[in-house]
PDB file of N, CA and C in Angstrom:
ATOM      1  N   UNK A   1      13.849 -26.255  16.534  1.00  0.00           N
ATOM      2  CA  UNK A   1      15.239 -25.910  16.339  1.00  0.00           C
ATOM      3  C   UNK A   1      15.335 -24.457  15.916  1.00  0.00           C
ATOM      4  N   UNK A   2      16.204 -23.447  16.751  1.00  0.00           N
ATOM      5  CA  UNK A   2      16.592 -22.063  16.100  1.00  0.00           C
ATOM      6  C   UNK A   2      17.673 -21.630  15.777  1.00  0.00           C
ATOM      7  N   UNK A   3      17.259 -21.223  14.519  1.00  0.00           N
ATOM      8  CA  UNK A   3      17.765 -21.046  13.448  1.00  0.00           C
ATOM      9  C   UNK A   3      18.654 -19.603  13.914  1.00  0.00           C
ATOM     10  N   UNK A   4      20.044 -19.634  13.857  1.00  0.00           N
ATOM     11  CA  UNK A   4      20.387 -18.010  14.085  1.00  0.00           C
ATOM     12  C   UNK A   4      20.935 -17.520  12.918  1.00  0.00           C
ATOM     13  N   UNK A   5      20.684 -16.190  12.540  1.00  0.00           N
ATOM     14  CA  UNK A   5      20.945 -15.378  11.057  1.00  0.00           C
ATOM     15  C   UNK A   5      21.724 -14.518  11.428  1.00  0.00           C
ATOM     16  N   UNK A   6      22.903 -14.598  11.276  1.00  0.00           N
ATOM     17  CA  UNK A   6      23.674 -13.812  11.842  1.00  0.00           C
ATOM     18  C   UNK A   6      23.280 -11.845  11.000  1.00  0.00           C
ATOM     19  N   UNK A   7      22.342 -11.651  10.314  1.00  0.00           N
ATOM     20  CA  UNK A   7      22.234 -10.681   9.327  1.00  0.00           C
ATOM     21  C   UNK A   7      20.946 -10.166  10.059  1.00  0.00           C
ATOM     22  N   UNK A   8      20.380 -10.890  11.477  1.00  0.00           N
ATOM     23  CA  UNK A   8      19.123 -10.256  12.005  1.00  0.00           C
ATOM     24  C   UNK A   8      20.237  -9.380  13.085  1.00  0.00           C
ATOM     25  N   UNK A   9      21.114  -9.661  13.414  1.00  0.00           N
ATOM     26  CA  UNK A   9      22.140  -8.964  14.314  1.00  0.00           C
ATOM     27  C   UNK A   9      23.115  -8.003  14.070  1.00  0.00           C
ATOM     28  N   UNK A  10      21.997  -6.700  14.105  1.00  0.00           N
ATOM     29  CA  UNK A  10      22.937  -5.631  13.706  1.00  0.00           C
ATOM     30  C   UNK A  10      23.765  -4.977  14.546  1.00  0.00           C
ATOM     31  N   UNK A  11      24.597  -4.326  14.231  1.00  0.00           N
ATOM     32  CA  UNK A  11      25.637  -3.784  15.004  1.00  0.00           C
ATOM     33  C   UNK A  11      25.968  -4.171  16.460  1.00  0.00           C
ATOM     34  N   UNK A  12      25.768  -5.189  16.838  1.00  0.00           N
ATOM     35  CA  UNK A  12      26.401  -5.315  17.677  1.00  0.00           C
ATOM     36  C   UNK A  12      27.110  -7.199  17.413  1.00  0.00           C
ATOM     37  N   UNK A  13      28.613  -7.046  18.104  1.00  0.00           N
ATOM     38  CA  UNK A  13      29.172  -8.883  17.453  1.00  0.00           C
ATOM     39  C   UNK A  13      28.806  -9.467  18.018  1.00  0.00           C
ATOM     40  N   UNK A  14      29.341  -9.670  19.877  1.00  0.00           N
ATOM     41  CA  UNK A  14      28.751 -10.837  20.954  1.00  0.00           C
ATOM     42  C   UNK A  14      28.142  -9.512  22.363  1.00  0.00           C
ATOM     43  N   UNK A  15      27.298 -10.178  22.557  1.00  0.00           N
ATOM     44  CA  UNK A  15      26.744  -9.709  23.783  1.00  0.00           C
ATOM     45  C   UNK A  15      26.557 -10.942  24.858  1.00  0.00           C
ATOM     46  N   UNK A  16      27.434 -10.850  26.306  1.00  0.00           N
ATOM     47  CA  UNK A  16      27.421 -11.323  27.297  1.00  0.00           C
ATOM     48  C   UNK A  16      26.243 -11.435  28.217  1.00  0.00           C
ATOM     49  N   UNK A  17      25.530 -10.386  27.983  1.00  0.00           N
ATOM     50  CA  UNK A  17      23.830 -10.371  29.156  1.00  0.00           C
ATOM     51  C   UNK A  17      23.016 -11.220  28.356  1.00  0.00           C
ATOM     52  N   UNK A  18      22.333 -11.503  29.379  1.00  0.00           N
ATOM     53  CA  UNK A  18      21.577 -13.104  29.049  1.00  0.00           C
ATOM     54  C   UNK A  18      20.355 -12.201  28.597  1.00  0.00           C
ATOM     55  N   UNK A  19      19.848 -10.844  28.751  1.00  0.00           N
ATOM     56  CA  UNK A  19      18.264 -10.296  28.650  1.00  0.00           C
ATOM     57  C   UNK A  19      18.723  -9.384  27.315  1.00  0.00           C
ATOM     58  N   UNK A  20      19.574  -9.329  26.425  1.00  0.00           N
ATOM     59  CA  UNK A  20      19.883  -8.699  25.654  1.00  0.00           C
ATOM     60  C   UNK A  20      18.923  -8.743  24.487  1.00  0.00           C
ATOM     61  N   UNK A  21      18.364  -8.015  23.456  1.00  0.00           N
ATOM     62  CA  UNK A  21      18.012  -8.389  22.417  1.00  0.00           C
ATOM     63  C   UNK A  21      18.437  -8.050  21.372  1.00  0.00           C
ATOM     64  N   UNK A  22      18.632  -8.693  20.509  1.00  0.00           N
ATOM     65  CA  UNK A  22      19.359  -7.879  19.279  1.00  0.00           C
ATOM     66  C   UNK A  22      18.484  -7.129  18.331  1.00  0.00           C
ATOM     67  N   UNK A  23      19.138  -5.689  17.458  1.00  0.00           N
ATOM     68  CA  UNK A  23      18.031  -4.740  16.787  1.00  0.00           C
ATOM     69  C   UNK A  23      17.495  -5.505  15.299  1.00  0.00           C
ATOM     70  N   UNK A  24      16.329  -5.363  15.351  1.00  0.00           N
ATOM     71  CA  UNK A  24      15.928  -6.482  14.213  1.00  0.00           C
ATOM     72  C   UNK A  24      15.481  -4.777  13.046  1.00  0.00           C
ATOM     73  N   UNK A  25      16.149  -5.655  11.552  1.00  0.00           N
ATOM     74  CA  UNK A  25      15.615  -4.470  10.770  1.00  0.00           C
ATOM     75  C   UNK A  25      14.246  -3.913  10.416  1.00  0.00           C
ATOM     76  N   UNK A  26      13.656  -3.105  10.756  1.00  0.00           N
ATOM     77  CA  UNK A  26      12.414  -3.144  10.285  1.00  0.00           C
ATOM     78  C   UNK A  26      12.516  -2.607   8.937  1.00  0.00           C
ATOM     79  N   UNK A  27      11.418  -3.523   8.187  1.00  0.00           N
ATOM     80  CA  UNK A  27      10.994  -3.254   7.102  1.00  0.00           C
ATOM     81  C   UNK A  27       9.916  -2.260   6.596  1.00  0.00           C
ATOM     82  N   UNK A  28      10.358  -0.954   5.822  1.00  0.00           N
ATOM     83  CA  UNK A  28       9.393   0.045   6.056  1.00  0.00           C
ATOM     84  C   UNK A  28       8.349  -0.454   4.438  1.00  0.00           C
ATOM     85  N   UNK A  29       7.428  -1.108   4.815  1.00  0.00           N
ATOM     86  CA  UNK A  29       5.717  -1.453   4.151  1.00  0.00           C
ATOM     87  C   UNK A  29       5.577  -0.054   3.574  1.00  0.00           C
ATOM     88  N   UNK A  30       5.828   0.507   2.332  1.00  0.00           N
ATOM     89  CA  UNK A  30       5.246   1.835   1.755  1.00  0.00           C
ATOM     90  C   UNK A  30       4.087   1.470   1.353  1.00  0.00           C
ATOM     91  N   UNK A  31       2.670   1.534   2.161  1.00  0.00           N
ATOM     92  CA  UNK A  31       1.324   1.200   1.419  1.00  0.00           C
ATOM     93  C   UNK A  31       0.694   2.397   0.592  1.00  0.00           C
ATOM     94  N   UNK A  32       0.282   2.612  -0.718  1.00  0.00           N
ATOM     95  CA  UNK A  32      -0.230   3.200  -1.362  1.00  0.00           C
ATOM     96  C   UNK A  32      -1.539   4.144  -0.949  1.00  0.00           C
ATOM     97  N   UNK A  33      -1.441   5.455  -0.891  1.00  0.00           N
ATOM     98  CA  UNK A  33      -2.621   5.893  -0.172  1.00  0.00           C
ATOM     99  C   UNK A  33      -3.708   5.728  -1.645  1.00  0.00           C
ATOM    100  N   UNK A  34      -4.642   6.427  -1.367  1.00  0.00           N
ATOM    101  CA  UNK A  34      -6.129   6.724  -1.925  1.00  0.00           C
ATOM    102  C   UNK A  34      -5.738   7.543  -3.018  1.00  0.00           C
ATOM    103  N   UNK A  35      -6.204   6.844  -3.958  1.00  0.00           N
ATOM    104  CA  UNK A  35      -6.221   7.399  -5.315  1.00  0.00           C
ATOM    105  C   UNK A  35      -6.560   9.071  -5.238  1.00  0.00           C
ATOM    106  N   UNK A  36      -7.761   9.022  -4.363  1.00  0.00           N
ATOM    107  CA  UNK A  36      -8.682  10.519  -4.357  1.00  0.00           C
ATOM    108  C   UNK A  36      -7.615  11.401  -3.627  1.00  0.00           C
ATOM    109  N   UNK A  37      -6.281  11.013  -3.041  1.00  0.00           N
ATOM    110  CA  UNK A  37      -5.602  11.839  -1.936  1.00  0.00           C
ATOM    111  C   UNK A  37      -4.102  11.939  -3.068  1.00  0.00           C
ATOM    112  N   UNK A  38      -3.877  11.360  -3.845  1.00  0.00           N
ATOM    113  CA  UNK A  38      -2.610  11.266  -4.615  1.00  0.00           C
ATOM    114  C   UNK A  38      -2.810  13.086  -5.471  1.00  0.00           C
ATOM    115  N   UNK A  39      -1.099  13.830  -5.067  1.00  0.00           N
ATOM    116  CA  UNK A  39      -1.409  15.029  -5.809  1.00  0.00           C
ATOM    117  C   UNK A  39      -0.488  14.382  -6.571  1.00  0.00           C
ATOM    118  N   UNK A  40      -0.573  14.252  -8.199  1.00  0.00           N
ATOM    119  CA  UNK A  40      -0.239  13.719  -8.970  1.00  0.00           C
ATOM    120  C   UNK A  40       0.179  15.442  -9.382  1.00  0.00           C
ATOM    121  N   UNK A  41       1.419  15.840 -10.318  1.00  0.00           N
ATOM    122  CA  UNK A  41       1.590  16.288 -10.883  1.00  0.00           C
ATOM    123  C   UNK A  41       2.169  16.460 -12.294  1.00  0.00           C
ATOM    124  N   UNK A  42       1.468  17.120 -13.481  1.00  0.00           N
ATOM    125  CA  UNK A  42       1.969  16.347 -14.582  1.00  0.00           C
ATOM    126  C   UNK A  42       2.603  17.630 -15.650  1.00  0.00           C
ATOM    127  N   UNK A  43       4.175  17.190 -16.056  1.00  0.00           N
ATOM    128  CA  UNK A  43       4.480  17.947 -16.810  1.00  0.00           C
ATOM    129  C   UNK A  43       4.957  18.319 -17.966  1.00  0.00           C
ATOM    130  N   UNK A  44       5.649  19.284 -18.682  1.00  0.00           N
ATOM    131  CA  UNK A  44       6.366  18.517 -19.778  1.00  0.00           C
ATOM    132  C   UNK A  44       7.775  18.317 -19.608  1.00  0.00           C
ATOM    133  N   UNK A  45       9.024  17.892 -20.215  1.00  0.00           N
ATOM    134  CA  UNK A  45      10.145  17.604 -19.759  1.00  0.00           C
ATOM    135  C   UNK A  45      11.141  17.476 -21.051  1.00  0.00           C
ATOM    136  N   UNK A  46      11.928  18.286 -21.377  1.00  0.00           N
ATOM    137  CA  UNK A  46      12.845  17.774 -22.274  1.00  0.00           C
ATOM    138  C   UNK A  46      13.984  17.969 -21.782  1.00  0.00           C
ATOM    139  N   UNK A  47      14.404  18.110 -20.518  1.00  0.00           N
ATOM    140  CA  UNK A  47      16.052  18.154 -20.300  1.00  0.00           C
ATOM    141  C   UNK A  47      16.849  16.837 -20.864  1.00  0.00           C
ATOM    142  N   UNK A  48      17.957  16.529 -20.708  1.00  0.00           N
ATOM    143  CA  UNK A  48      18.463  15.376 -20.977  1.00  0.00           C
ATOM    144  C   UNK A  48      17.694  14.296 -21.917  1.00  0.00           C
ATOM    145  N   UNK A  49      17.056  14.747 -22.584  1.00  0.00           N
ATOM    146  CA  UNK A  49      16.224  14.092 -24.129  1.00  0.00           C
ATOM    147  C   UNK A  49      17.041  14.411 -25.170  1.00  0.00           C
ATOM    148  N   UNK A  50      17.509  14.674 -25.653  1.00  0.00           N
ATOM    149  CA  UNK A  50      18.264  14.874 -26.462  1.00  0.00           C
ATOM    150  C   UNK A  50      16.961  15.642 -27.629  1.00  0.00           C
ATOM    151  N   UNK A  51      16.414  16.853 -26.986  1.00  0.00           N
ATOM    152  CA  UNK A  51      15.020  17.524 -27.291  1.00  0.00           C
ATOM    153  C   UNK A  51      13.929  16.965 -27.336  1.00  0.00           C
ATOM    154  N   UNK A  52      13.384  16.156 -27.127  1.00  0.00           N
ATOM    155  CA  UNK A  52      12.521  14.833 -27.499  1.00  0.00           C
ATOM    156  C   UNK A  52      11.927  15.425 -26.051  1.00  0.00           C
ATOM    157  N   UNK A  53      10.726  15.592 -25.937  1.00  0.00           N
ATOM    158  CA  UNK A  53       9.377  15.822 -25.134  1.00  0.00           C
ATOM    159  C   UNK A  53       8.818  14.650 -24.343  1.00  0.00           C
ATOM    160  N   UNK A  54       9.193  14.799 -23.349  1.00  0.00           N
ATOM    161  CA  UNK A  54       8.072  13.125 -22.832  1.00  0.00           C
ATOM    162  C   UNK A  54       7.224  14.374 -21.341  1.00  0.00           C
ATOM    163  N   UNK A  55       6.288  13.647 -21.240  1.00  0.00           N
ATOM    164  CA  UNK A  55       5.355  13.910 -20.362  1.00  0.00           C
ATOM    165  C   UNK A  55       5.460  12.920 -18.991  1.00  0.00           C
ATOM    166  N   UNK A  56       5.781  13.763 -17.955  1.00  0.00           N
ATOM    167  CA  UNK A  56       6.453  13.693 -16.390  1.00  0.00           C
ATOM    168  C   UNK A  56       5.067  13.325 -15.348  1.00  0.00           C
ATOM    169  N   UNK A  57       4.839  12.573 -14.979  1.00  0.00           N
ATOM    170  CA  UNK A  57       4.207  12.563 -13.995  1.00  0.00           C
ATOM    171  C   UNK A  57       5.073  11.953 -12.286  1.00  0.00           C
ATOM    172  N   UNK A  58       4.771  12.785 -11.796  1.00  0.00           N
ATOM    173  CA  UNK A  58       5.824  12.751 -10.413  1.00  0.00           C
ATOM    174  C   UNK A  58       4.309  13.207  -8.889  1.00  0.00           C
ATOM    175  N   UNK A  59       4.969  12.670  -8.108  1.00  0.00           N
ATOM    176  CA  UNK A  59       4.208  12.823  -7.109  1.00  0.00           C
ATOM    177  C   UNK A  59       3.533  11.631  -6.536  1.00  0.00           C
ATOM    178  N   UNK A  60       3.233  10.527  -6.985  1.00  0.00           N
ATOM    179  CA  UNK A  60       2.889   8.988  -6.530  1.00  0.00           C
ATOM    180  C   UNK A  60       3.799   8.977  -5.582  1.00  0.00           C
ATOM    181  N   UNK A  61       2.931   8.234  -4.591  1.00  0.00           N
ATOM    182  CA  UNK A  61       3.012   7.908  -3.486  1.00  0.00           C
ATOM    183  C   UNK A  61       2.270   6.814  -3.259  1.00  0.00           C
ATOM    184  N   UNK A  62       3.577   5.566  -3.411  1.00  0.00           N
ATOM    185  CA  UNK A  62       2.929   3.872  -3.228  1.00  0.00           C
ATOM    186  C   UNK A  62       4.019   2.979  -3.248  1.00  0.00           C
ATOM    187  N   UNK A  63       3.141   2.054  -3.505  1.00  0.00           N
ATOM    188  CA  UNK A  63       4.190   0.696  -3.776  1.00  0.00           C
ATOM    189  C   UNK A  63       4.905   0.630  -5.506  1.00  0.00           C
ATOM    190  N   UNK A  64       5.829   0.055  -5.385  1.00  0.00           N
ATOM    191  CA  UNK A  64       6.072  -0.006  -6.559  1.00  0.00           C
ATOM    192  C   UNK A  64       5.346  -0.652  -7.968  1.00  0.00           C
ATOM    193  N   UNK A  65       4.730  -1.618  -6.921  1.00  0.00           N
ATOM    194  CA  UNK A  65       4.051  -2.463  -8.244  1.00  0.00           C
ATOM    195  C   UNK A  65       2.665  -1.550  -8.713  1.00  0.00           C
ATOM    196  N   UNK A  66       2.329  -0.947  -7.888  1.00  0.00           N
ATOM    197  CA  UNK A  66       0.583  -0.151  -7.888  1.00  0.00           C
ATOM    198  C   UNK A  66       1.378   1.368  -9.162  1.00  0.00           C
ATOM    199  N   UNK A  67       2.732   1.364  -8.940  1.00  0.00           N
ATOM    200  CA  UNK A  67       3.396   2.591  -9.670  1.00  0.00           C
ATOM    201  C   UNK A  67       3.304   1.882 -10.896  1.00  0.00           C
ATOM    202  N   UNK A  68       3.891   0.741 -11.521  1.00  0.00           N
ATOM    203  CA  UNK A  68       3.914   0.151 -12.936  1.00  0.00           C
ATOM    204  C   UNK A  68       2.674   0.152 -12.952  1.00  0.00           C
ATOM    205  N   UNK A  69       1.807  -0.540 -12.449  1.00  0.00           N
ATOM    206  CA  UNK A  69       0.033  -0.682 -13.248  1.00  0.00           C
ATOM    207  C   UNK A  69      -0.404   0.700 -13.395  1.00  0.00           C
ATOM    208  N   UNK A  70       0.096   1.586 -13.036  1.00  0.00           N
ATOM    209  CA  UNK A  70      -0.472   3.104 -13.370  1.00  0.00           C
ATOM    210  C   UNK A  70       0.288   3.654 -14.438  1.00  0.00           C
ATOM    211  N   UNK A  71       1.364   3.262 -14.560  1.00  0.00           N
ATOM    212  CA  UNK A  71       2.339   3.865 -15.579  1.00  0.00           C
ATOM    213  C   UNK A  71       1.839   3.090 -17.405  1.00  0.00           C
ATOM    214  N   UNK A  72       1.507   1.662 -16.701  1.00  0.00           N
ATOM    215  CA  UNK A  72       1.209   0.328 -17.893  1.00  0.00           C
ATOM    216  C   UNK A  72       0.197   1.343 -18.431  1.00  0.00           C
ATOM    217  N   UNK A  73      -0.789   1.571 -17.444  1.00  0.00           N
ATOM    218  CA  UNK A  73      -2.273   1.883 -18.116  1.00  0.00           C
ATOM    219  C   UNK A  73      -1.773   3.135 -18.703  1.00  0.00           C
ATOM    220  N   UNK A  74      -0.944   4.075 -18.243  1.00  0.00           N
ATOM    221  CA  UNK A  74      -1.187   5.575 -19.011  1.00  0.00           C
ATOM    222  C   UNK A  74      -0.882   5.443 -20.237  1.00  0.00           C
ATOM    223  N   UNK A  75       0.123   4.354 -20.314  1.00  0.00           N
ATOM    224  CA  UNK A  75       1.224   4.015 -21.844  1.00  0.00           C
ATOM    225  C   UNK A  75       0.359   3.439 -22.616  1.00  0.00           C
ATOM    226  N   UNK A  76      -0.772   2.712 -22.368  1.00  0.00           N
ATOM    227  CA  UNK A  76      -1.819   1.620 -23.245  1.00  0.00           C
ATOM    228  C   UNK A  76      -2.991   2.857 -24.007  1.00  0.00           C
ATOM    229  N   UNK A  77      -3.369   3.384 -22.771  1.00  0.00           N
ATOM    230  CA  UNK A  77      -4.370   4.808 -23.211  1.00  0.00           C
ATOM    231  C   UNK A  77      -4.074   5.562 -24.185  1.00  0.00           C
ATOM    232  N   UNK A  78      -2.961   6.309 -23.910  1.00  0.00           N
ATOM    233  CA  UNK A  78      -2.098   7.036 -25.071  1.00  0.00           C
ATOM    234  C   UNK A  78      -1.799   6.496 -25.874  1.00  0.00           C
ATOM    235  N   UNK A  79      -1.399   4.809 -26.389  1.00  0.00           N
ATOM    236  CA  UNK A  79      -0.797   4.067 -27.157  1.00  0.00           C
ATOM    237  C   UNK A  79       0.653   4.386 -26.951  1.00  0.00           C
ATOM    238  N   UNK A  80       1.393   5.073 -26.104  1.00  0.00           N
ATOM    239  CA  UNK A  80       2.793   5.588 -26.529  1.00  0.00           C
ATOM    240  C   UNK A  80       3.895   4.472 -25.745  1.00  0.00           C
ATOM    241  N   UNK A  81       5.144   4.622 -25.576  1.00  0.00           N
ATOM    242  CA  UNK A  81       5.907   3.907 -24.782  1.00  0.00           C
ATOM    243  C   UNK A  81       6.399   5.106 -23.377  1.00  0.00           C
ATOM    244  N   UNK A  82       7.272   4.659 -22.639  1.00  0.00           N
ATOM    245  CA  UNK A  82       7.596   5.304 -21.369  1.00  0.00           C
ATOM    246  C   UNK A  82       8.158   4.417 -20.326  1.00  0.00           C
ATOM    247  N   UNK A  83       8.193   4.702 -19.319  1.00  0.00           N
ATOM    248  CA  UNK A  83       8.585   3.992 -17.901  1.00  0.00           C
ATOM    249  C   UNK A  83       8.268   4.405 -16.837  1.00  0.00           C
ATOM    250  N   UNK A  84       8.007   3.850 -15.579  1.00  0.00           N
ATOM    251  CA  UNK A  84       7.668   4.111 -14.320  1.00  0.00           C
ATOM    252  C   UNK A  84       8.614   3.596 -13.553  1.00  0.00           C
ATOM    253  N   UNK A  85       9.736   4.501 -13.011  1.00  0.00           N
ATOM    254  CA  UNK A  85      10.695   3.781 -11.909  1.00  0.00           C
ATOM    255  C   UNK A  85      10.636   5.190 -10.637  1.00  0.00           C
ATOM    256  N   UNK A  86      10.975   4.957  -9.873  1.00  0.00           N
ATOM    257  CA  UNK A  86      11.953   6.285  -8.626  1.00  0.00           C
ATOM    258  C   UNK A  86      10.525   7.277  -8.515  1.00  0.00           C
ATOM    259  N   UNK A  87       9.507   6.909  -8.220  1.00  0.00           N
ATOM    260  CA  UNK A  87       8.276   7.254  -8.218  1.00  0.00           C
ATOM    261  C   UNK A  87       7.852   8.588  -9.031  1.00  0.00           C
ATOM    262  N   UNK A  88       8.481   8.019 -10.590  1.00  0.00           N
ATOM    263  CA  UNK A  88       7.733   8.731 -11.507  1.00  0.00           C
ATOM    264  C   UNK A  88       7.397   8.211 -12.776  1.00  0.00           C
ATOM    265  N   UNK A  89       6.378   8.608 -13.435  1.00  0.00           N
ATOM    266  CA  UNK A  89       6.080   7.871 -14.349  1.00  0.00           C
ATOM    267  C   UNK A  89       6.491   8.824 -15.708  1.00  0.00           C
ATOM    268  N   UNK A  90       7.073   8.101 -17.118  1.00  0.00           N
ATOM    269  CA  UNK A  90       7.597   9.185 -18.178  1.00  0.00           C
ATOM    270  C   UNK A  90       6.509   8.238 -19.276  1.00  0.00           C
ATOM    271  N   UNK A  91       5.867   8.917 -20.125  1.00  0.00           N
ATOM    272  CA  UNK A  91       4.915   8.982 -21.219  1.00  0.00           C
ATOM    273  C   UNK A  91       6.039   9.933 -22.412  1.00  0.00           C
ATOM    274  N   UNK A  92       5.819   9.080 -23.058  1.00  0.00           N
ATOM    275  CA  UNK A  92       6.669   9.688 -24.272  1.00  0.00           C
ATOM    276  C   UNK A  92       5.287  10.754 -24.847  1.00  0.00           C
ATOM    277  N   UNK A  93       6.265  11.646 -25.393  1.00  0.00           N
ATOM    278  CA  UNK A  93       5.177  12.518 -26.464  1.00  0.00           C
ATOM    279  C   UNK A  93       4.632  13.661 -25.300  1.00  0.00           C
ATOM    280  N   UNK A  94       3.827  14.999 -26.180  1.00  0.00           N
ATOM    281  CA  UNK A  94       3.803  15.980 -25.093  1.00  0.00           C
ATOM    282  C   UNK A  94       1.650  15.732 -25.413  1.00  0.00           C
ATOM    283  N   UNK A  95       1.768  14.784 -24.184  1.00  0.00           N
ATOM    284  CA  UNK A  95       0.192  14.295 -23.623  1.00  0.00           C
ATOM    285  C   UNK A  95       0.128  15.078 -22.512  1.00  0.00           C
ATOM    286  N   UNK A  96      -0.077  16.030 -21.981  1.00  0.00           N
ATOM    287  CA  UNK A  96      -0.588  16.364 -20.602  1.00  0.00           C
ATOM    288  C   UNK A  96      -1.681  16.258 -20.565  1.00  0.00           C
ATOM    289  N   UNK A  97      -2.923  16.722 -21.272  1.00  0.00           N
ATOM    290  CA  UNK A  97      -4.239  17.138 -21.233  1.00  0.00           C
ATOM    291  C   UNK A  97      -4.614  15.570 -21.575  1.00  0.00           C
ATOM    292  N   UNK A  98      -4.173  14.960 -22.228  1.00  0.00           N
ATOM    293  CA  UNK A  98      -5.123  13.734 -22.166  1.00  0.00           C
ATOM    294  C   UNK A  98      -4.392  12.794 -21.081  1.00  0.00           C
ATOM    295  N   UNK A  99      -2.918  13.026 -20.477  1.00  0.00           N
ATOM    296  CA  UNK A  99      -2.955  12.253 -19.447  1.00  0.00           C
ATOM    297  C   UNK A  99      -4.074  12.749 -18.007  1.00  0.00           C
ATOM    298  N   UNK A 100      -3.928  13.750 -18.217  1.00  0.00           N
ATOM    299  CA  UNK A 100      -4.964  14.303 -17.409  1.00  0.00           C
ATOM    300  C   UNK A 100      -6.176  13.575 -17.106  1.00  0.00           C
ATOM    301  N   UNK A 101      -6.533  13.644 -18.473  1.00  0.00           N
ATOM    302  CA  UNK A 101      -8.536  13.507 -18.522  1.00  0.00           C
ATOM    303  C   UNK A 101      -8.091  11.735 -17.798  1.00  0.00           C
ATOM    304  N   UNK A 102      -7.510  11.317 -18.546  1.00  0.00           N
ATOM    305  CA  UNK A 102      -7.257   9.387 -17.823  1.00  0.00           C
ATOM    306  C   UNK A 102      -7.304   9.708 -16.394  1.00  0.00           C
ATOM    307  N   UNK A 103      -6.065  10.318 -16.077  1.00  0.00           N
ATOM    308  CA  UNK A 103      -5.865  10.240 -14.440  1.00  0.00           C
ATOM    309  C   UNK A 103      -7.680  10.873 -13.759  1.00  0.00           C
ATOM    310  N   UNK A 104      -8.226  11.691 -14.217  1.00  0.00           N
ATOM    311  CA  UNK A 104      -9.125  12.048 -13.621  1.00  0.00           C
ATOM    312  C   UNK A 104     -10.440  11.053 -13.931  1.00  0.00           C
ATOM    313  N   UNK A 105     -10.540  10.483 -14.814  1.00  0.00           N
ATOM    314  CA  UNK A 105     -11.352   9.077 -15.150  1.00  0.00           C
ATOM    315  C   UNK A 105     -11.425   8.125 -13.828  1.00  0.00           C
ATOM    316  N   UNK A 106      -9.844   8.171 -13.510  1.00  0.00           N
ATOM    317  CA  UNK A 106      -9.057   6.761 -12.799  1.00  0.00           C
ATOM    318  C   UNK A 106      -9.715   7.162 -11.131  1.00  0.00           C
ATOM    319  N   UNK A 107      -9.949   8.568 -10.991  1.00  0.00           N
ATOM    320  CA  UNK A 107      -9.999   8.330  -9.734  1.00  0.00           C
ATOM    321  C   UNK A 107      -8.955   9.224  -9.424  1.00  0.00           C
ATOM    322  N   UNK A 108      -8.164   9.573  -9.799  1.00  0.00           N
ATOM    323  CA  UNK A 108      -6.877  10.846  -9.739  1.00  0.00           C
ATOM    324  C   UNK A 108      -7.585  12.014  -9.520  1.00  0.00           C
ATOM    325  N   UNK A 109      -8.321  12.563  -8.263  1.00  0.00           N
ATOM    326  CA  UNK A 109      -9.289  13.898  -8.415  1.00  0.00           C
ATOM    327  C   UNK A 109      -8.086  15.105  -8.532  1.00  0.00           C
ATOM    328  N   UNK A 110      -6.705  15.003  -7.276  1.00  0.00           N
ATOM    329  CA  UNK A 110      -5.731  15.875  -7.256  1.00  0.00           C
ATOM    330  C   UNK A 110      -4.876  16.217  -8.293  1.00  0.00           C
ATOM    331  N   UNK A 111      -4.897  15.529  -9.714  1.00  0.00           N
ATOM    332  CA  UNK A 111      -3.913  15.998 -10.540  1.00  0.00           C
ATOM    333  C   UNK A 111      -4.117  17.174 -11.316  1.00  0.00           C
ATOM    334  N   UNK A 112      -2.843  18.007 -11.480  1.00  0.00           N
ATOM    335  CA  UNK A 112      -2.849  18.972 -12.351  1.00  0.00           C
ATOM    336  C   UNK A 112      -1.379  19.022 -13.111  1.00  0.00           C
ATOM    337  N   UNK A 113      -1.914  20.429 -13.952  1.00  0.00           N
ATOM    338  CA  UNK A 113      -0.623  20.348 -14.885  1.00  0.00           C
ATOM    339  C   UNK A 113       0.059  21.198 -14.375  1.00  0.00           C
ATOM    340  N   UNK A 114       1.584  21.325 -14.312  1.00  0.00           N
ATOM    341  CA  UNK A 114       2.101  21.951 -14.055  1.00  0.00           C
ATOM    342  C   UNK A 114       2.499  22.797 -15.070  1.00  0.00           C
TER     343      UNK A 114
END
């Protein structure tokens, strides 16, 4: 039995030709490259802090979930708090040099400080 979704049928309502196909969405798979290829860049940041210093890492390029387990681990290392959303990760406190030495531990050969 087939099942029709009317939400696999984009833009177009009824089509009369029998050889028609309708445009199916593709789903764009962001797979995470190679740790050794990631230019990680790391900085300091106090705009919109209300002066308060957190340490910026921007430049990941992955999936989202591979972005939190990198963000989890930087926050556990440092002991500090932060977040990883919109492919960047924020480390409270002004850590560059020891987020550094981690990321380069991890397999991060491309990171630097900005």
């Amino acid at each position: 039995m087939k099942t029709s979704n009317w939400k696999d049928r984009l833009n177009v309502v009824y089509s009369t030709n029998p050889d028609f196909h309708y445009e199916q969405e593709e789903e764009s798979a962001q797979s995470t490259i190679d740790k050794g290829k990631q230019p990680l860049r790391i900085q300091l940041d106090k705009r919109n802090r209300k002066g308060k210093a957190v340490t910026l890492i921007t430049g990941f390029t992955g999936t989202d979930d591979d972005l939190q387990a990198l963000g989890k681990l930087l926050k556990v290392k440092c002991g500090v708090g932060g977040s990883a959303k919109d492919g960047e990760i924020i480390v409270q406190g002004d850590l560059r040099n020891k987020v550094l030495e981690i990321l380069l531990k991890e397999g991060y050969a491309k990171s630097r400080i900005i």
